[in-house]
N, C-alpha and C. Protein backbone atom coordinates (compact mmCIF):
# COMPACT_ATOMS: atom_id res chain seq x y z
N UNK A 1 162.52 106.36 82.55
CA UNK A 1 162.48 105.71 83.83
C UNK A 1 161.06 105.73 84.35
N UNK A 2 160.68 104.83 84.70
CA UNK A 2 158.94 104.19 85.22
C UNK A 2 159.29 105.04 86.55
N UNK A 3 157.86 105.58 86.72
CA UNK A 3 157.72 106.42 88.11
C UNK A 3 156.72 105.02 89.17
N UNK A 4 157.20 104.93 90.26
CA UNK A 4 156.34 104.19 91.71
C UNK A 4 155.09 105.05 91.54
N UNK A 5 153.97 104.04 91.93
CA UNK A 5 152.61 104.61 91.73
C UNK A 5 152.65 105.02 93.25
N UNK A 6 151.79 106.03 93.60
CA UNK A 6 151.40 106.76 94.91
C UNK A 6 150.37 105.37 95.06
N UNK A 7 150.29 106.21 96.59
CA UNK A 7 148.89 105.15 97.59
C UNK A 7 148.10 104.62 96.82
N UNK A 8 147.43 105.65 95.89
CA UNK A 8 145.86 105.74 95.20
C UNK A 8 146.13 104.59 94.43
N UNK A 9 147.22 105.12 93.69
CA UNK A 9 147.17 104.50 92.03
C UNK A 9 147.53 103.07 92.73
N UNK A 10 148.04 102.90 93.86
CA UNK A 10 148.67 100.86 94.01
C UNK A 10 147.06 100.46 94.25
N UNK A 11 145.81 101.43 94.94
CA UNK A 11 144.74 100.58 95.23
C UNK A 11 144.14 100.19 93.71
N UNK A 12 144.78 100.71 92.66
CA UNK A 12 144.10 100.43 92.03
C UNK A 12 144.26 99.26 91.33
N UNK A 13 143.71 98.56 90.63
CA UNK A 13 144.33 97.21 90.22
C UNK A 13 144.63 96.74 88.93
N UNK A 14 145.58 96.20 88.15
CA UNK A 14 146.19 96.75 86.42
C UNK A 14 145.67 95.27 86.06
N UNK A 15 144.95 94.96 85.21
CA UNK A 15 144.85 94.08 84.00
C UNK A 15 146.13 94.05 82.84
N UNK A 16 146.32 92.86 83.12
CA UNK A 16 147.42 92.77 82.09
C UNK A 16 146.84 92.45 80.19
N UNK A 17 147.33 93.07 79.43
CA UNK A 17 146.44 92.51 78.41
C UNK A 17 147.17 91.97 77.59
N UNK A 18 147.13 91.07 76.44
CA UNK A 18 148.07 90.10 75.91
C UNK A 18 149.29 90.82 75.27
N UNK A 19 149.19 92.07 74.88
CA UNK A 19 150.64 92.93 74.09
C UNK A 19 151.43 93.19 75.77
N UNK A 20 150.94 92.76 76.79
CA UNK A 20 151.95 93.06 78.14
C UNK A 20 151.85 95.10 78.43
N UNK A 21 150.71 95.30 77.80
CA UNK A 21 150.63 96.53 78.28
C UNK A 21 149.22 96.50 79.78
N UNK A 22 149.53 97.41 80.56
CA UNK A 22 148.72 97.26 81.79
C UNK A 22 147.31 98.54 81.37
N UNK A 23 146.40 98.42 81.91
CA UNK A 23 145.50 99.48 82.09
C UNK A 23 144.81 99.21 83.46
N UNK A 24 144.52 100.66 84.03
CA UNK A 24 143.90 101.23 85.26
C UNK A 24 142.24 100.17 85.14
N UNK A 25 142.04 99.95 86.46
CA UNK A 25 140.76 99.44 86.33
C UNK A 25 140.11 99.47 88.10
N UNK A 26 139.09 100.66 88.26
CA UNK A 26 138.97 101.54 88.95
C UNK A 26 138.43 100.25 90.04
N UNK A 27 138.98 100.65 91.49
CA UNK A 27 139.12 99.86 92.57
C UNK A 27 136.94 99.42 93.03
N UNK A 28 137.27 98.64 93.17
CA UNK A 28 135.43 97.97 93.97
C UNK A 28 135.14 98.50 95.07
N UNK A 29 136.05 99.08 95.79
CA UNK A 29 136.22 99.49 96.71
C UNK A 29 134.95 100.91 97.08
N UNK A 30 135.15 102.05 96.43
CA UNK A 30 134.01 102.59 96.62
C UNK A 30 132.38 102.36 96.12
N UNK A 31 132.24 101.52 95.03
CA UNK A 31 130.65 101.08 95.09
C UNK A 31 130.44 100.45 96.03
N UNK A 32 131.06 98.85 96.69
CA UNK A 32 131.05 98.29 97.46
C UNK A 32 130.52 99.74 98.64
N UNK A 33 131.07 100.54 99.13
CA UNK A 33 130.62 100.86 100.25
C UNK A 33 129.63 101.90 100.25
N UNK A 34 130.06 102.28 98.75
CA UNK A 34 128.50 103.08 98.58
C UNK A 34 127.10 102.27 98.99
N UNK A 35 127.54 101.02 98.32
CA UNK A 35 126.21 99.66 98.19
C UNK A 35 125.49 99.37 99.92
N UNK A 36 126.59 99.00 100.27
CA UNK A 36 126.44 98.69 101.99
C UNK A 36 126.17 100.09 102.75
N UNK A 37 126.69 101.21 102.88
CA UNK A 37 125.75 102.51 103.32
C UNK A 37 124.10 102.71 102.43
N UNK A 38 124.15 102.65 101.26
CA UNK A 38 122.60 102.62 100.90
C UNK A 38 122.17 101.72 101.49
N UNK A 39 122.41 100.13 101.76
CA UNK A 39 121.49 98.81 102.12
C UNK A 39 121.38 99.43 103.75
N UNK A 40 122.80 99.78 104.49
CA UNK A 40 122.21 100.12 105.49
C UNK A 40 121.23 100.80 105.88
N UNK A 41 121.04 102.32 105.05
CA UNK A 41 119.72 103.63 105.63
C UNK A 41 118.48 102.68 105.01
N UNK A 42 118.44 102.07 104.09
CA UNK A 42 117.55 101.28 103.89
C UNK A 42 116.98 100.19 104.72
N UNK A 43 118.02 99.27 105.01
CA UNK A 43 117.28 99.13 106.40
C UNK A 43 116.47 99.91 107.20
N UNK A 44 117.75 100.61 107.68
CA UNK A 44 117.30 101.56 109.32
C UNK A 44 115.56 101.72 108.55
N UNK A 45 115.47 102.64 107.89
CA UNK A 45 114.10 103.39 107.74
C UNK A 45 113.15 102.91 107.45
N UNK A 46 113.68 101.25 106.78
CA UNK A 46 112.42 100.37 106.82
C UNK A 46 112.06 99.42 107.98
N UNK A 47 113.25 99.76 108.97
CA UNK A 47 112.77 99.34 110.54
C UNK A 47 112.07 100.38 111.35
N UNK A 48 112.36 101.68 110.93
CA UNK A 48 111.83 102.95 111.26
C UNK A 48 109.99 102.88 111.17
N UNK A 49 110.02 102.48 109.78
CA UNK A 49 108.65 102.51 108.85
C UNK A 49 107.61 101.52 109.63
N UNK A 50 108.53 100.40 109.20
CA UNK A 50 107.42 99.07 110.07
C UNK A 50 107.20 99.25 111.58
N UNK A 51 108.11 99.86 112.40
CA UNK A 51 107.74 100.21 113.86
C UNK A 51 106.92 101.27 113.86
N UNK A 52 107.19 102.33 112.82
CA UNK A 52 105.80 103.28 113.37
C UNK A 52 104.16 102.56 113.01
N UNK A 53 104.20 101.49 112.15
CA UNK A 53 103.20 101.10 111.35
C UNK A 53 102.68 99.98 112.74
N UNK A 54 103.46 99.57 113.22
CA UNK A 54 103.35 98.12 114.56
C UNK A 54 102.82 98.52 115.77
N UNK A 55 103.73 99.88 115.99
CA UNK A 55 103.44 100.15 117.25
C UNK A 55 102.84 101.66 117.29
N UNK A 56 102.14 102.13 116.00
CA UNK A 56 101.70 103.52 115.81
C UNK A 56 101.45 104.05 117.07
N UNK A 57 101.25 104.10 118.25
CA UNK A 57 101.07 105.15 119.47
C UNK A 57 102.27 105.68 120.09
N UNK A 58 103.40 105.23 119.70
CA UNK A 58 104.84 105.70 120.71
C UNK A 58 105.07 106.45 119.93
N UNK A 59 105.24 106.57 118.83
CA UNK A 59 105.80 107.57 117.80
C UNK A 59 105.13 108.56 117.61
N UNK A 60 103.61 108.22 117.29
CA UNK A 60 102.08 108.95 117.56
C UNK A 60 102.62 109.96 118.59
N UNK A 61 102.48 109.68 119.71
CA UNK A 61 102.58 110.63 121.19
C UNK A 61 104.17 111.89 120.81
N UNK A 62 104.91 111.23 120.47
CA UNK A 62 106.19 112.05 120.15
C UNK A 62 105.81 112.97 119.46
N UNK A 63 104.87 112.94 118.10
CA UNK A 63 104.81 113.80 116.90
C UNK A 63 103.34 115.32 118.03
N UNK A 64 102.62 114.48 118.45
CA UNK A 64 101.55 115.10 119.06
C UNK A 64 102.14 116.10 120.12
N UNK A 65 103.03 115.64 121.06
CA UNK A 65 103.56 116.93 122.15
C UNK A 65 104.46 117.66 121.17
N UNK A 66 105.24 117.03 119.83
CA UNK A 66 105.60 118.07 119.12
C UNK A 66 105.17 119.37 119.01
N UNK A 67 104.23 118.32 118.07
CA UNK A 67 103.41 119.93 117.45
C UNK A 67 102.69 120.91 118.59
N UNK A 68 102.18 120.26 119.33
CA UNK A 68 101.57 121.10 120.49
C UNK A 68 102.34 122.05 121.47
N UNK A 69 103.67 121.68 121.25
CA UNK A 69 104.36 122.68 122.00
C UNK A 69 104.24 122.49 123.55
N UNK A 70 103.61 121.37 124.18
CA UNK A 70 103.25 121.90 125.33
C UNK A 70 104.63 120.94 126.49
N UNK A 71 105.83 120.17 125.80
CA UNK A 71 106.70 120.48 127.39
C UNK A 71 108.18 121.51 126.60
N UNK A 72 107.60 122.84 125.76
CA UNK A 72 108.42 123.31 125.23
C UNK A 72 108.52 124.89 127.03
N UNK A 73 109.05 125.89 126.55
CA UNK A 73 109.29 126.70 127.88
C UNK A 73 107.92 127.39 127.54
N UNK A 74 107.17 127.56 127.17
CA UNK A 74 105.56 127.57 126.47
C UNK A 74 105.33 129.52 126.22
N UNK A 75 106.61 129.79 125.71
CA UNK A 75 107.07 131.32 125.24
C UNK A 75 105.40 131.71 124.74
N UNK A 76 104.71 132.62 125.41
CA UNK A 76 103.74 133.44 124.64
C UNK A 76 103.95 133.88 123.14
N UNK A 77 105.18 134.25 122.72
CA UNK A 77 105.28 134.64 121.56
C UNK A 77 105.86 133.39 120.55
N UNK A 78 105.80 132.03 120.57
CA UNK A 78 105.97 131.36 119.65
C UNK A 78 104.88 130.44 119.82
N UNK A 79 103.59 129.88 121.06
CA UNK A 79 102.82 128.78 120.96
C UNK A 79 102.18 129.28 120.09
N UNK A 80 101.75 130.34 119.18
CA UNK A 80 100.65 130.68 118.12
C UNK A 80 101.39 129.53 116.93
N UNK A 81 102.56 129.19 117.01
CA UNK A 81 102.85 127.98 116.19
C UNK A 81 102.35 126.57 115.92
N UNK A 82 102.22 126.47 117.59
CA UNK A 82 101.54 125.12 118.46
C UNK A 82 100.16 124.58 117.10
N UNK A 83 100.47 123.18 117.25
CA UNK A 83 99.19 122.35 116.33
C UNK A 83 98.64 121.53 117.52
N UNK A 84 97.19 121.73 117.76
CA UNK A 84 97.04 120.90 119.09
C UNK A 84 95.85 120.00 118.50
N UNK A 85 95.49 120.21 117.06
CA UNK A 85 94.16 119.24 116.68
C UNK A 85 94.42 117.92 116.31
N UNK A 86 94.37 117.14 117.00
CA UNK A 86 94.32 115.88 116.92
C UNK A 86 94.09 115.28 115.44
N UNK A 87 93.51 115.76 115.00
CA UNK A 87 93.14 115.18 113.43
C UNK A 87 94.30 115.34 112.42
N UNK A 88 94.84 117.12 112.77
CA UNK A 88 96.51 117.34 111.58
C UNK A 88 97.53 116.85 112.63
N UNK A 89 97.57 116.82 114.14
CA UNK A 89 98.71 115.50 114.70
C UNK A 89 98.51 114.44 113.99
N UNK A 90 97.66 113.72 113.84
CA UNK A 90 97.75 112.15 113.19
C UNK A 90 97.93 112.37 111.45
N UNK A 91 97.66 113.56 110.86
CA UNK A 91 97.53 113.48 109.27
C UNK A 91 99.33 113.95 109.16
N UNK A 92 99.70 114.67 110.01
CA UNK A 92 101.36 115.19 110.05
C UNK A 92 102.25 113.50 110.07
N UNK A 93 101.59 112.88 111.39
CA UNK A 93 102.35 111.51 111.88
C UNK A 93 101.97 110.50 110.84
N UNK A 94 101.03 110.62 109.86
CA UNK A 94 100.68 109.37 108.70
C UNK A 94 101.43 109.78 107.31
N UNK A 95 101.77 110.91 107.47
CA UNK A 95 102.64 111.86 106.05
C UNK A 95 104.22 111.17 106.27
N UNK A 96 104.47 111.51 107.45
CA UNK A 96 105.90 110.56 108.27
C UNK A 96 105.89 109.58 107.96
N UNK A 97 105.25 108.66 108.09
CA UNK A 97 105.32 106.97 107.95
C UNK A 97 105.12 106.89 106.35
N UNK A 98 104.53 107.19 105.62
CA UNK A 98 104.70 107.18 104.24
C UNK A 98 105.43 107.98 103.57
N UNK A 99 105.95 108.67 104.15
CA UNK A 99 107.52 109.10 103.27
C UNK A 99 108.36 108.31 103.94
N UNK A 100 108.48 107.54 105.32
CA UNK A 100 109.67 106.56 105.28
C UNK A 100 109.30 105.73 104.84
N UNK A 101 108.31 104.98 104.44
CA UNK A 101 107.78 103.93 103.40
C UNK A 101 108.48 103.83 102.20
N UNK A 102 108.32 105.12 101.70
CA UNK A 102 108.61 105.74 99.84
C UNK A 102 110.08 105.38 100.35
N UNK A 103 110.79 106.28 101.61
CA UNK A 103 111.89 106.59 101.11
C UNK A 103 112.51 104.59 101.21
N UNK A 104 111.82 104.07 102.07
CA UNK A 104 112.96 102.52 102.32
C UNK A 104 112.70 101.85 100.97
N UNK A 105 111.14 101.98 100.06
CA UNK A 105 110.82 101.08 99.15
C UNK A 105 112.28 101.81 97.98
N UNK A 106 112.80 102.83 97.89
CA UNK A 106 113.49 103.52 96.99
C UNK A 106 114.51 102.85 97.38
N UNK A 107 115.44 103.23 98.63
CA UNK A 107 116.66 102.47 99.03
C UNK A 107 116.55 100.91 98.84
N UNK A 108 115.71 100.08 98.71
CA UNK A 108 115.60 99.05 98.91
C UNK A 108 116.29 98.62 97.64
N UNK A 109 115.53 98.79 96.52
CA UNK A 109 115.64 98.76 94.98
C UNK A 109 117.10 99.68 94.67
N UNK A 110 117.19 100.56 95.06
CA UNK A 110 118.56 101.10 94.83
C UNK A 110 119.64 99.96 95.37
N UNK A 111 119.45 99.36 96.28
CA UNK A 111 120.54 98.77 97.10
C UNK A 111 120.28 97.46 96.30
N UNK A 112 119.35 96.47 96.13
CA UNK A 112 119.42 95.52 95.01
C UNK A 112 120.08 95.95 93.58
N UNK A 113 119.61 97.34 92.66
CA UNK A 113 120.32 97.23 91.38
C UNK A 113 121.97 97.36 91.91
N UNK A 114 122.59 98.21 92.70
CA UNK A 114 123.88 98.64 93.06
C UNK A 114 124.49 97.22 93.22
N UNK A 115 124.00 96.24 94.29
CA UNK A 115 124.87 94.47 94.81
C UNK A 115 124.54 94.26 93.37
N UNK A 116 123.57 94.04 92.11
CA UNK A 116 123.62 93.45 90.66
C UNK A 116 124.79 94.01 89.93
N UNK A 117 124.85 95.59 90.12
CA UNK A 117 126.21 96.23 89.49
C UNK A 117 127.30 95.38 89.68
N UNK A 118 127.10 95.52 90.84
CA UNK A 118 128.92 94.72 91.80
C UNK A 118 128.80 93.43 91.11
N UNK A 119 127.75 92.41 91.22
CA UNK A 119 128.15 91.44 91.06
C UNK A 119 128.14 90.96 89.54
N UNK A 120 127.93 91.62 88.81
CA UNK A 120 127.90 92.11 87.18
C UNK A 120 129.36 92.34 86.79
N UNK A 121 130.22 93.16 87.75
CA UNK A 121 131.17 93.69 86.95
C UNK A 121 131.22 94.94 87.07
N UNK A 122 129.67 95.79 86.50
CA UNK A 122 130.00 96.98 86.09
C UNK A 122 130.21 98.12 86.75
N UNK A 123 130.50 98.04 88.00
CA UNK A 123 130.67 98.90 89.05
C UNK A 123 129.40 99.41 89.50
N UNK A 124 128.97 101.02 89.91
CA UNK A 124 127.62 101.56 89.82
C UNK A 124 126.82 102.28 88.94
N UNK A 125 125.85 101.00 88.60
CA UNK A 125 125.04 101.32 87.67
C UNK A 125 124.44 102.47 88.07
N UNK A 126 123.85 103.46 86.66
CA UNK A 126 123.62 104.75 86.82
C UNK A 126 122.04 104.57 87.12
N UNK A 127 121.48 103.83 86.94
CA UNK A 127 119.99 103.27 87.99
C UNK A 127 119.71 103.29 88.69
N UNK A 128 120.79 102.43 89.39
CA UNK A 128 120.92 102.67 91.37
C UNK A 128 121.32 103.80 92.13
N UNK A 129 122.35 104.28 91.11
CA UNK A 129 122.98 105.44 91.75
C UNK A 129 121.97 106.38 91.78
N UNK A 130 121.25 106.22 90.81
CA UNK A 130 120.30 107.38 90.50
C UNK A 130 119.10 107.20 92.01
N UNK A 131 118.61 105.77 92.10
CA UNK A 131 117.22 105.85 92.49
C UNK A 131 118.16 105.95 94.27
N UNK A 132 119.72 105.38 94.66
CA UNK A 132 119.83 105.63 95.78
C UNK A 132 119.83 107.37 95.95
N UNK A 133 120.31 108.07 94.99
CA UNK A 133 120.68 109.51 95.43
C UNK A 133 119.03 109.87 96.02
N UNK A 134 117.97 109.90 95.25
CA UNK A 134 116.92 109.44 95.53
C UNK A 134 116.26 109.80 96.95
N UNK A 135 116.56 108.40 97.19
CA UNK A 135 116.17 107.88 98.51
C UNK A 135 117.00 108.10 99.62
N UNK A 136 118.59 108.58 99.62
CA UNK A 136 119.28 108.94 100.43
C UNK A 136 118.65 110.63 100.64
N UNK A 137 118.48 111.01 99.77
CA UNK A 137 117.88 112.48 99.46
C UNK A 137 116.40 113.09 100.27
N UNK A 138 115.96 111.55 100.34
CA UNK A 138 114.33 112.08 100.84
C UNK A 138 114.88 111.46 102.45
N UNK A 139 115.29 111.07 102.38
CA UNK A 139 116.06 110.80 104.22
C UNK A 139 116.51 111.97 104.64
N UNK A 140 117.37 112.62 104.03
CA UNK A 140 118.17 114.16 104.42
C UNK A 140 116.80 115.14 104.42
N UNK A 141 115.61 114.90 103.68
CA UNK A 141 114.40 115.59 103.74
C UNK A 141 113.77 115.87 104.99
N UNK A 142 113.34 114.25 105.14
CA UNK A 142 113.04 113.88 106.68
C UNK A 142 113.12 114.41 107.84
N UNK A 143 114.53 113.93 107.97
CA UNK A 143 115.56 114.22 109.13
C UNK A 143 115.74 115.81 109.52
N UNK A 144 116.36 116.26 108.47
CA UNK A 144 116.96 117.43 108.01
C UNK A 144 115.66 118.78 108.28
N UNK A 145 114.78 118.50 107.08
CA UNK A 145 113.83 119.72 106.66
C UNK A 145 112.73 119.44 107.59
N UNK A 146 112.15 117.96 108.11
CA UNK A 146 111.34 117.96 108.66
C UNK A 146 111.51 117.70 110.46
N UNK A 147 112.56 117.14 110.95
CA UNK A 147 113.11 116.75 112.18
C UNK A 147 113.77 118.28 112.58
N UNK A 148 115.02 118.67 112.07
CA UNK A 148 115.97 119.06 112.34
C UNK A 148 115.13 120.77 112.00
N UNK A 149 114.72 121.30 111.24
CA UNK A 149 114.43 122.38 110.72
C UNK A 149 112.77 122.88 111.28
N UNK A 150 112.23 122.11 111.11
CA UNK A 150 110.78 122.17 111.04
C UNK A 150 109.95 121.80 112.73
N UNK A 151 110.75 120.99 113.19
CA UNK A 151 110.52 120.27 114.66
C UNK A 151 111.27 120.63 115.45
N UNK A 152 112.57 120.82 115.11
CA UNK A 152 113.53 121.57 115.98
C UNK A 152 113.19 123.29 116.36
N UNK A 153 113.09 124.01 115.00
CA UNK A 153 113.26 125.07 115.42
C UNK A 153 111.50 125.85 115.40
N UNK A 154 110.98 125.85 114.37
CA UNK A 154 109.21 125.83 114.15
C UNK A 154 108.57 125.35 115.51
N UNK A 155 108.85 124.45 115.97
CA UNK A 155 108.20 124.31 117.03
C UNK A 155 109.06 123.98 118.22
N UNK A 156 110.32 124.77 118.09
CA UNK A 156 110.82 124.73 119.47
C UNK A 156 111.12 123.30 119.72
N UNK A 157 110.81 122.30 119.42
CA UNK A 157 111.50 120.58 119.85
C UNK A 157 112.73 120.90 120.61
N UNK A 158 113.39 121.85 120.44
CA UNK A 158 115.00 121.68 121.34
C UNK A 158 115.14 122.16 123.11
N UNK A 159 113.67 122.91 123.17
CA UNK A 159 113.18 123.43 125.02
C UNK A 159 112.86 122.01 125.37
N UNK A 160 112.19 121.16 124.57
CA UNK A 160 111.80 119.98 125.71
C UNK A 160 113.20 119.00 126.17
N UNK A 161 112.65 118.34 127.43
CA UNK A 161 113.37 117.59 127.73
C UNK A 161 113.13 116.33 127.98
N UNK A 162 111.88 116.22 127.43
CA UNK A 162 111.19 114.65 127.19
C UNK A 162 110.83 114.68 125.76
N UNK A 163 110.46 115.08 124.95
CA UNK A 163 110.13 115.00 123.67
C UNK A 163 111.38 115.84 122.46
N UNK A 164 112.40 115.65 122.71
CA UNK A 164 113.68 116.14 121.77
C UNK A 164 114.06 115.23 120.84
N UNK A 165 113.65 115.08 119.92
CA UNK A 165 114.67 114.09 118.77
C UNK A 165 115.84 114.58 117.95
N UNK A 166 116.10 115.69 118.46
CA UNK A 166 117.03 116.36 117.90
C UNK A 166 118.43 115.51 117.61
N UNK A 167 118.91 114.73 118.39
CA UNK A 167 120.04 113.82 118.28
C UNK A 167 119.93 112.80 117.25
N UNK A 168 118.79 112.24 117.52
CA UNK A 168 118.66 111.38 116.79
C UNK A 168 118.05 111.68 114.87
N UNK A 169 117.66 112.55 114.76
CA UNK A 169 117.62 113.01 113.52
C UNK A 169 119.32 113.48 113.06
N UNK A 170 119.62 114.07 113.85
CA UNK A 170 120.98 114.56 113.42
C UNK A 170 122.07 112.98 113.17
N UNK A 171 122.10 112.18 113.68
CA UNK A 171 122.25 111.00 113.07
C UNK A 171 122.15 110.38 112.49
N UNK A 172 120.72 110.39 112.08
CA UNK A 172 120.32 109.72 111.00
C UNK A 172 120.47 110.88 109.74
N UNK A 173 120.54 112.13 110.03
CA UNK A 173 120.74 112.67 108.66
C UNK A 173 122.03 112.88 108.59
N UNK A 174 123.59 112.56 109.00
CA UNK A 174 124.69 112.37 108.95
C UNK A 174 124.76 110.92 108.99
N UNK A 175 124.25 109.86 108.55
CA UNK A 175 124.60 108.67 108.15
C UNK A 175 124.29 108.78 106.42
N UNK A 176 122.91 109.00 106.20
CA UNK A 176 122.32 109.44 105.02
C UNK A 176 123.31 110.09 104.13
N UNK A 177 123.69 111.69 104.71
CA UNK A 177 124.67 112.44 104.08
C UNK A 177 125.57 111.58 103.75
N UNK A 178 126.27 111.03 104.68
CA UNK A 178 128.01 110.32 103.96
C UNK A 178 127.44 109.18 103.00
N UNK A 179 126.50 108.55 103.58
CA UNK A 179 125.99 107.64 102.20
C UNK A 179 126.11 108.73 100.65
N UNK A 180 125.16 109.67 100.76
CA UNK A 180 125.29 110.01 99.53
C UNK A 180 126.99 111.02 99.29
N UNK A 181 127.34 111.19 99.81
CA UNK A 181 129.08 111.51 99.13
C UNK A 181 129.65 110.44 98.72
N UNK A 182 129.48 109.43 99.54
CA UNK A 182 130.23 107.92 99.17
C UNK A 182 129.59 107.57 97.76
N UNK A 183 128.67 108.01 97.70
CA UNK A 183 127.89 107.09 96.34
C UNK A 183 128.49 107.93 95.30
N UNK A 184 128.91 109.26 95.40
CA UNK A 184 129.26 110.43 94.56
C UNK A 184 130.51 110.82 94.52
N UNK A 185 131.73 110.21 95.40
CA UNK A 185 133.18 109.63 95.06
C UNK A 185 133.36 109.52 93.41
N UNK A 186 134.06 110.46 93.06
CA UNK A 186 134.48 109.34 91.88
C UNK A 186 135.66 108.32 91.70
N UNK A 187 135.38 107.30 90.85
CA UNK A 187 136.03 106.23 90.82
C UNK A 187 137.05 106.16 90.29
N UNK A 188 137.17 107.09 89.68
CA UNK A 188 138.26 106.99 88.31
C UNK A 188 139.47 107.37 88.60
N UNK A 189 140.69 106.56 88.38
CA UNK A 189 142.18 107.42 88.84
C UNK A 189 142.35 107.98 87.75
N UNK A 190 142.98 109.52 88.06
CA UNK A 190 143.24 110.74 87.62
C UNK A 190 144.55 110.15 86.59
């Protein structure tokens, strides 16, 4: 007696082959959204990239009261952290813009071979997957090691109340993250 396929197994979709026997043939469904979360952070960071590159002084000023510590609660025992030289503010804020450079030129190309996979057939090519893990990876860097870790807590970023990016890194490195689980789903029914 034939067993009813669960949820999973109906998304999946059966090729019939000429002896009338069926085989599993793993749903589009997760590259597809792997593809569209990589194209998206790829975007974002290459809108990220070109605005710090357009309008270099707004972003400039953010990275500079960073490091300087100065609308943090200005604790005697942590400003010995404080960077107030103008020369490593701008060499810190030009290191930023060229790792979101690297990281969008990576997503970019990841997100072109991945839509060639799809529209190939072959689901996700191990190219894309590779160069998105990549570039989803140096985003979680960013965000994560350099926003969230390094700006947040190194220099106190979380006392101010005009210069906090704390939210917004934490967003962008929880968009990044589920991108890369989605890309790392496997496809295959069990």
């Amino acid at each position: 007696m034939a067993r009813k396929p669960d949820a999973h197994e109906a998304s999946v979709h059966a090729q019939e082959h000429g002896d009338g026997t069926a085989t599993a043939r793993p749903s589009a469904a997760l590259p597809l959204a792997a593809t569209v979360l990589t194209g998206t952070v790829a975007l974002y960071i290459a809108l990220v990239a070109f605005g710090n590159i357009t309008d270099y002084g707004t972003n400039r000023a953010f990275v500079q009261h960073v490091l300087a510590m100065d609308t943090t609660f200005r604790d005697p025992d942590l400003m010995w952290r404080s960077i107030t030289s103008p020369v490593l503010q701008d060499a810190a804020y030009l290191a930023i813009i060229a790792w979101e450079t690297a990281a969008a030129a990576v997503l970019v190309v990841a997100t072109w071979l991945l839509a060639s996979a799809l529209r190939s057939g072959r689901g996700q090519a191990g190219r894309g997957r590779s160069m998105a893990t990549v570039g989803l990876l140096m985003v979680l860097v960013l965000f994560g090691a350099g926003f969230i870790a390094i700006g947040g807590e190194w220099f106190a970023m979380w006392q101010s109340k005009s210069w906090n990016g704390l939210e917004a890194a934490l967003r962008n490195f929880l968009l990044a993250g589920v991108g890369l689980v989605v890309l790392h789903l496997p496809r295959e029914v069990d």
